[in-house]
C-alpha atoms as a PDB file:
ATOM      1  CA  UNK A   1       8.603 -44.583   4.863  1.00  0.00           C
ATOM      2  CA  UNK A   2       5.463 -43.188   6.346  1.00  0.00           C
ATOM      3  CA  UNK A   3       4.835 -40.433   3.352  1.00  0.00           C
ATOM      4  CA  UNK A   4       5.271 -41.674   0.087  1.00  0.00           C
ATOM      5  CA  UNK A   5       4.828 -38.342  -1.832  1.00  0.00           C
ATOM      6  CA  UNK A   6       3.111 -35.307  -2.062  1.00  0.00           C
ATOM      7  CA  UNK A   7       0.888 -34.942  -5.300  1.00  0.00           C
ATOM      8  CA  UNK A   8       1.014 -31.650  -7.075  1.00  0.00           C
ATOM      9  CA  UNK A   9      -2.594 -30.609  -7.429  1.00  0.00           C
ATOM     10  CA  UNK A  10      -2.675 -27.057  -7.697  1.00  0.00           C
ATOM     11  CA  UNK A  11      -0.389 -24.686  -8.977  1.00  0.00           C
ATOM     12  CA  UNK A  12      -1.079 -20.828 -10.132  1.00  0.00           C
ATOM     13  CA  UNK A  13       0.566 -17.436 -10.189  1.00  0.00           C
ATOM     14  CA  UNK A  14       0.139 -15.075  -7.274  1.00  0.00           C
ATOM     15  CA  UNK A  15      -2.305 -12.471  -7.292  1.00  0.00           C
ATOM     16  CA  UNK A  16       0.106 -10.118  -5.314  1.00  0.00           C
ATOM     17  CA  UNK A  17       3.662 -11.241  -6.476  1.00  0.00           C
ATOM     18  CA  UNK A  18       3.408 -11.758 -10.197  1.00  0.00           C
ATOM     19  CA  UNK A  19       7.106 -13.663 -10.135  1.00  0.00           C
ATOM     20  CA  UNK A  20       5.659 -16.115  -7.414  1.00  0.00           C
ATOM     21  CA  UNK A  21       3.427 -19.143  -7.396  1.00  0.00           C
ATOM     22  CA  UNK A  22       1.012 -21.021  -5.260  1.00  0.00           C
ATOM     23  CA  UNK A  23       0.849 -24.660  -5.526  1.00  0.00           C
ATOM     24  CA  UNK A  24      -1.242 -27.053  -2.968  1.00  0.00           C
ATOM     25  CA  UNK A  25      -0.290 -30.448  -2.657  1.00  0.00           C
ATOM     26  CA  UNK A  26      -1.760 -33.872  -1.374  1.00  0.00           C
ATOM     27  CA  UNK A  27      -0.586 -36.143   1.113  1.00  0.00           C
ATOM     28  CA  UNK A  28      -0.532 -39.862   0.528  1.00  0.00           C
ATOM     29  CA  UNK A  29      -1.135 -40.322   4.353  1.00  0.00           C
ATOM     30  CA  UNK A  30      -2.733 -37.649   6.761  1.00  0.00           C
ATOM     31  CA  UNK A  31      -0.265 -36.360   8.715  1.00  0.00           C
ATOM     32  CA  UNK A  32      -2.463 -35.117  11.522  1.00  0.00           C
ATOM     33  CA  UNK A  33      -1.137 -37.368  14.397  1.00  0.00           C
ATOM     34  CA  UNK A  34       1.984 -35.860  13.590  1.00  0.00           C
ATOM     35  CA  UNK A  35       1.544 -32.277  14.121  1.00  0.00           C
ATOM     36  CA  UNK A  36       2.057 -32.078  18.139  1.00  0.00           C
ATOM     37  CA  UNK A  37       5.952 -33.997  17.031  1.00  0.00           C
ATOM     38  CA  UNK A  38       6.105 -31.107  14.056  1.00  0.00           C
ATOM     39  CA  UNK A  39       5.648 -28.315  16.517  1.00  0.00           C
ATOM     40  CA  UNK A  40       8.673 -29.808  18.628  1.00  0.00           C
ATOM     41  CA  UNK A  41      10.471 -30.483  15.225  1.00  0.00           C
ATOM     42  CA  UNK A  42      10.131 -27.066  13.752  1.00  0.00           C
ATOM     43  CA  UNK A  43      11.132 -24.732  16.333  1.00  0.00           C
ATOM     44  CA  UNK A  44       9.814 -21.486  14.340  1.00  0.00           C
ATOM     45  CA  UNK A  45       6.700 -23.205  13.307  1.00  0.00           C
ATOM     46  CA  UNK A  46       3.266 -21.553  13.847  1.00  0.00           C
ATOM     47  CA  UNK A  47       0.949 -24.544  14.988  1.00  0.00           C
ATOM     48  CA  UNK A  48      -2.807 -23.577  15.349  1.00  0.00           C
ATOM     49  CA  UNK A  49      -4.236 -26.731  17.141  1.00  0.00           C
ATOM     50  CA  UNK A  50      -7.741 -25.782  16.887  1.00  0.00           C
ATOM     51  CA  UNK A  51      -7.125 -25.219  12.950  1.00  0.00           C
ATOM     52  CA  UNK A  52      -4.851 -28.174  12.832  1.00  0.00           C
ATOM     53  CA  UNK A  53      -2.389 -26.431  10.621  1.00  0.00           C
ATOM     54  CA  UNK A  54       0.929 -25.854  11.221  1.00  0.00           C
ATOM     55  CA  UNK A  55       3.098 -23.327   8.838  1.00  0.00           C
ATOM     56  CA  UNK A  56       6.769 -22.587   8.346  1.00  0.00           C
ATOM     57  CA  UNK A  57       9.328 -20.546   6.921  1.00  0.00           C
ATOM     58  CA  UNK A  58      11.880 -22.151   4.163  1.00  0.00           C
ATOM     59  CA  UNK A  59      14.127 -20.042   2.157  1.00  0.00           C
ATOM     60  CA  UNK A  60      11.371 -17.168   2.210  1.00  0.00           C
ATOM     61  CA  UNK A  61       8.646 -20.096   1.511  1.00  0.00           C
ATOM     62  CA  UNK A  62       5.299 -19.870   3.205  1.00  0.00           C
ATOM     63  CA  UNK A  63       4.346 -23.301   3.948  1.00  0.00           C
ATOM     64  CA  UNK A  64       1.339 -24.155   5.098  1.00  0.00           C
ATOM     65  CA  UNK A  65       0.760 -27.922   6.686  1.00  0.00           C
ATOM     66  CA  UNK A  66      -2.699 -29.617   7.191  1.00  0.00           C
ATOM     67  CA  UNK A  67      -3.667 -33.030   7.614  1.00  0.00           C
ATOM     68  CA  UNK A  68      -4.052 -33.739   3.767  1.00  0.00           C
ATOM     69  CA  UNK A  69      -2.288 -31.504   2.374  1.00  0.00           C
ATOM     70  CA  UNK A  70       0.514 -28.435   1.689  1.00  0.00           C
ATOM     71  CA  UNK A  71      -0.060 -25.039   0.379  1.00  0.00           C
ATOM     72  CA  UNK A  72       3.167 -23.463  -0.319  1.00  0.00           C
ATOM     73  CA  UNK A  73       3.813 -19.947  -1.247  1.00  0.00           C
ATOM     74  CA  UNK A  74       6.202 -17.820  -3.039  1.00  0.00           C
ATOM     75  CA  UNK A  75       7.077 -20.469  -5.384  1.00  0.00           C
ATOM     76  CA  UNK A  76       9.591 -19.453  -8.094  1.00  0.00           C
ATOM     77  CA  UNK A  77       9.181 -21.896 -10.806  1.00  0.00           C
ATOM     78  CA  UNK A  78       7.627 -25.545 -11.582  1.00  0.00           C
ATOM     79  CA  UNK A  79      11.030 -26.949 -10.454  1.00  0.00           C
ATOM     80  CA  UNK A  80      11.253 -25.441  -7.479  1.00  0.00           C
ATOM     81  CA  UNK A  81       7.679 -26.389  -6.809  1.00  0.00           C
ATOM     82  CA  UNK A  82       8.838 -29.775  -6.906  1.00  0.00           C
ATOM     83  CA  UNK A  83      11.844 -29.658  -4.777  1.00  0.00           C
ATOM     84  CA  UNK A  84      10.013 -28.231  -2.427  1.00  0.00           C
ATOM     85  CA  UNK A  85       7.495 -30.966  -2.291  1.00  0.00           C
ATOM     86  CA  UNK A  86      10.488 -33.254  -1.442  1.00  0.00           C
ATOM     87  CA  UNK A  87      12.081 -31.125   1.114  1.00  0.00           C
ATOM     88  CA  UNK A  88       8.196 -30.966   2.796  1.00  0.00           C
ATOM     89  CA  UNK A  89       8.324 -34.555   2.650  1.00  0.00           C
ATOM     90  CA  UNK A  90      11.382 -35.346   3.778  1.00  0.00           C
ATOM     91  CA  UNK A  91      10.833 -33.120   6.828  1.00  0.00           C
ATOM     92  CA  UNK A  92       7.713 -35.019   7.301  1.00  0.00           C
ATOM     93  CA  UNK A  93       9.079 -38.492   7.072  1.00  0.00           C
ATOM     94  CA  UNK A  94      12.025 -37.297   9.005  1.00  0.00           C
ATOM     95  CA  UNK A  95       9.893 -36.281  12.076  1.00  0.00           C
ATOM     96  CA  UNK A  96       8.265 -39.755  12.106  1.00  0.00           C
ATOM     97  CA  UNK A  97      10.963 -41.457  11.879  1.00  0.00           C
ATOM     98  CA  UNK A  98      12.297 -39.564  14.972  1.00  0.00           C
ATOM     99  CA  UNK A  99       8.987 -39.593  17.043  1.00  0.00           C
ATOM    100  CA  UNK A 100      10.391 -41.967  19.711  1.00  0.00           C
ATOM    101  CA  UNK A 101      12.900 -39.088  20.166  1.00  0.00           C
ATOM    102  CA  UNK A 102      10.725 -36.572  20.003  1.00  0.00           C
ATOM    103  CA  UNK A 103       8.484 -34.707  23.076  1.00  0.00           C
ATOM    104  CA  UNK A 104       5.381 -33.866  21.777  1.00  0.00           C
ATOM    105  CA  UNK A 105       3.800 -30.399  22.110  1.00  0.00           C
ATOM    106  CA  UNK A 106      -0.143 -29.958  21.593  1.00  0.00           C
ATOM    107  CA  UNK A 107       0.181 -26.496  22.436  1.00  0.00           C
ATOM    108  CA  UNK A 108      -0.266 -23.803  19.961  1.00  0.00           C
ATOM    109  CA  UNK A 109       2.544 -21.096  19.735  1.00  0.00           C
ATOM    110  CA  UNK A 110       3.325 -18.041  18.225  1.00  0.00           C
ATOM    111  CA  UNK A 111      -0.335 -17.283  16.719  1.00  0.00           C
ATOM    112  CA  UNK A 112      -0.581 -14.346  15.286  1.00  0.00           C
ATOM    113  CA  UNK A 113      -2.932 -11.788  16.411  1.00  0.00           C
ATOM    114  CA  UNK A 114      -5.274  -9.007  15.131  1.00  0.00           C
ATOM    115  CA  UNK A 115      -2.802  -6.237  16.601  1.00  0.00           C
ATOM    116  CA  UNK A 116       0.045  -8.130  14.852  1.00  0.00           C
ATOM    117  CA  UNK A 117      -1.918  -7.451  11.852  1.00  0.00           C
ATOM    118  CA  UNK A 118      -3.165  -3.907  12.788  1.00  0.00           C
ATOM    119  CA  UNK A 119       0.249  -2.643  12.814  1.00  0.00           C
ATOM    120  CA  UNK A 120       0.491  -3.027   9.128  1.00  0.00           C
ATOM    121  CA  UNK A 121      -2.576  -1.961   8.183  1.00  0.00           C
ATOM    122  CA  UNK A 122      -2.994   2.146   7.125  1.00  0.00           C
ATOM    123  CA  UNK A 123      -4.751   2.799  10.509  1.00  0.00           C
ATOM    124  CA  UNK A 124      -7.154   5.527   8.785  1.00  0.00           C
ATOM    125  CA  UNK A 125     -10.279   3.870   9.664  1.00  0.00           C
ATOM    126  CA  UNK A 126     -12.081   4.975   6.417  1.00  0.00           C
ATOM    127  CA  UNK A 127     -14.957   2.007   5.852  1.00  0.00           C
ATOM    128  CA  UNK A 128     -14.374   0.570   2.487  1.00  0.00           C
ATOM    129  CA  UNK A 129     -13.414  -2.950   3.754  1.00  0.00           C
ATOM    130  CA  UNK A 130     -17.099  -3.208   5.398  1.00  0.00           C
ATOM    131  CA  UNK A 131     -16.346  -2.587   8.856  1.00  0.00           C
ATOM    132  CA  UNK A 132     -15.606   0.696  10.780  1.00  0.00           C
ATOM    133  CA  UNK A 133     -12.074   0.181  11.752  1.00  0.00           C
ATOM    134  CA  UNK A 134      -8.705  -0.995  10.836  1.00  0.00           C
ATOM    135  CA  UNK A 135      -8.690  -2.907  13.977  1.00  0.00           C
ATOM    136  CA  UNK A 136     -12.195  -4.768  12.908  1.00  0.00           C
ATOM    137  CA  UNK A 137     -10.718  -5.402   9.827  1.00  0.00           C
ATOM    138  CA  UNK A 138      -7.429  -6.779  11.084  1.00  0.00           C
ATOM    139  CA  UNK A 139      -9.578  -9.242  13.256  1.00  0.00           C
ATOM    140  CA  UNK A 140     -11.969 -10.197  10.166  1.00  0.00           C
ATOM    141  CA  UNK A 141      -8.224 -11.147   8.564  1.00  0.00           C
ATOM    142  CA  UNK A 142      -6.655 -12.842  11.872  1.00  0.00           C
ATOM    143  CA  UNK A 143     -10.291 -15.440  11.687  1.00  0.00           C
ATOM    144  CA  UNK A 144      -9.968 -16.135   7.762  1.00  0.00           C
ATOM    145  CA  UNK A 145     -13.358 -14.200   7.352  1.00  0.00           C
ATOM    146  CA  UNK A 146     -11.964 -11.407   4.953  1.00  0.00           C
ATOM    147  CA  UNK A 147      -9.371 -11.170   1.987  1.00  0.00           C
ATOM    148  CA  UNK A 148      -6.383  -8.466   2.641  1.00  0.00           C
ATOM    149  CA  UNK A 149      -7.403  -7.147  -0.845  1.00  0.00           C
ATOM    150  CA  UNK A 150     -10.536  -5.652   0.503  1.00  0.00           C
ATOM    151  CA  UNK A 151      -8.204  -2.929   2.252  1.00  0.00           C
ATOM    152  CA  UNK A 152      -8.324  -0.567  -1.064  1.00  0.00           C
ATOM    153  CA  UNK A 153      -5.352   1.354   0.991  1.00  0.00           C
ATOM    154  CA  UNK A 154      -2.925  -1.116   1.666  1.00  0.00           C
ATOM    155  CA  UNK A 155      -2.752  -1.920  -2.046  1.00  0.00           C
ATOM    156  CA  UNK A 156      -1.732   1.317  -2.652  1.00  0.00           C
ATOM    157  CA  UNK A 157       1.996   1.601  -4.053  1.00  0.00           C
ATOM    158  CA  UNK A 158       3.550   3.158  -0.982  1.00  0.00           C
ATOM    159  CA  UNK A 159       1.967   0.328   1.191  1.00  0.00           C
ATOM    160  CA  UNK A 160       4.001  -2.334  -0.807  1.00  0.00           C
ATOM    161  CA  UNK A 161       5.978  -3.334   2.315  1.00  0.00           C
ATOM    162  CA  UNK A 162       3.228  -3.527   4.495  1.00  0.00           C
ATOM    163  CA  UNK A 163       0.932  -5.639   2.290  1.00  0.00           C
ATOM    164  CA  UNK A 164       3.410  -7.944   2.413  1.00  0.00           C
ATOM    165  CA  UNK A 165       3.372  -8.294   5.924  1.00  0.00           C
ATOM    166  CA  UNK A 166       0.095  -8.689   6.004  1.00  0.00           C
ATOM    167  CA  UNK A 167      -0.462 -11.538   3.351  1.00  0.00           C
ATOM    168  CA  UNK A 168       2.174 -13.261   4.753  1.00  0.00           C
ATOM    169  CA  UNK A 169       0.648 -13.436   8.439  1.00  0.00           C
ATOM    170  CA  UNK A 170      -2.679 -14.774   6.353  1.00  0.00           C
ATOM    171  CA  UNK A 171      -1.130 -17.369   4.935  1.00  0.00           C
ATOM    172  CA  UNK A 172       0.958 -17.860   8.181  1.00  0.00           C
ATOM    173  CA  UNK A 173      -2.385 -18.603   9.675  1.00  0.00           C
ATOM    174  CA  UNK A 174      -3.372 -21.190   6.853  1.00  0.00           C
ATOM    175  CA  UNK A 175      -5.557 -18.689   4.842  1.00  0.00           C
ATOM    176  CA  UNK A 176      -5.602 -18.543   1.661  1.00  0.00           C
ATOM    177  CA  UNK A 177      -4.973 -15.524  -0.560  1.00  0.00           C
END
């Protein structure tokens, strides 16, 4: 078995979704050699090679890979916290098991980019954030350099939707929140 477990090490309510949690978790082993055989593994994964990160979607989960350790959002309970753990690493132990099988890809894919973020932003240019447009702001996001909170308008109740969107490509990225 090449990871023996994940460590919970973290685990707090969401500042956005007060039924969710975050939780961070450490590897036993750094799964960095791994992540070219992940990005073959998990078809709908977002690997960021220069970040070395690599994040998924499971059952509306945000996880976020890196070579330590998991963040994992939009955790429902302690429970599920720990299954999820389990299902992370027996994904991971899965794909090394498999590596002789598996073609490695060291590209990155499917990065998201500051006009994917742009789109959900309120487009009103209006300075609050600290920079003169939306489009500044949604490349401050897409480089980990601002919080989505410092958009005063996309926290606004009819932006629910679309504040969604956007944390979710931040964490997508391997920001945190």
């Amino acid at each position: 078995m090449f990871l023996k477990s994940i460590e919970l090490t973290f685990m707090q309510p969401s500042i956005s979704q007060t039924n969710n949690i975050r939780i961070r978790g450490e590897f036993t082993t750094s799964i960095e050699g791994l992540f070219p055989y992940l990005n073959t593994y998990l078809k709908d994964g977002i690997y960021n090679k220069e970040a070395s990160t690599l994040t998924f979607v499971y059952n509306s989960k945000i996880i976020n890979l890196q070579k330590d350790e998991v963040i994992v959002s939009k955790i429902s309970s302690k429970v599920d916290a720990i299954e999820t753990l389990e299902y992370i690493k027996y994904i991971i132990n899965d794909c090394y098991d498999k590596k002789s099988e598996i073609t490695p890809n060291y590209n990155s894919k499917n990065l998201i980019s500051a006009v994917d973020i742009y789109e959900y932003l309120p487009k009103i240019n209006c300075g609050k954030c600290g920079v003169t447009t939306c489009l500044a702001f949604a490349d401050k996001l897409m480089k980990g350099q601002f919080n989505p909170n410092r958009c005063v308008h996309l926290y606004e109740v009819s932006n629910k939707d679309n504040k969604e969107e956007v944390e979710n490509m931040v964490l997508a990225l391997g920001y945190y929140l």
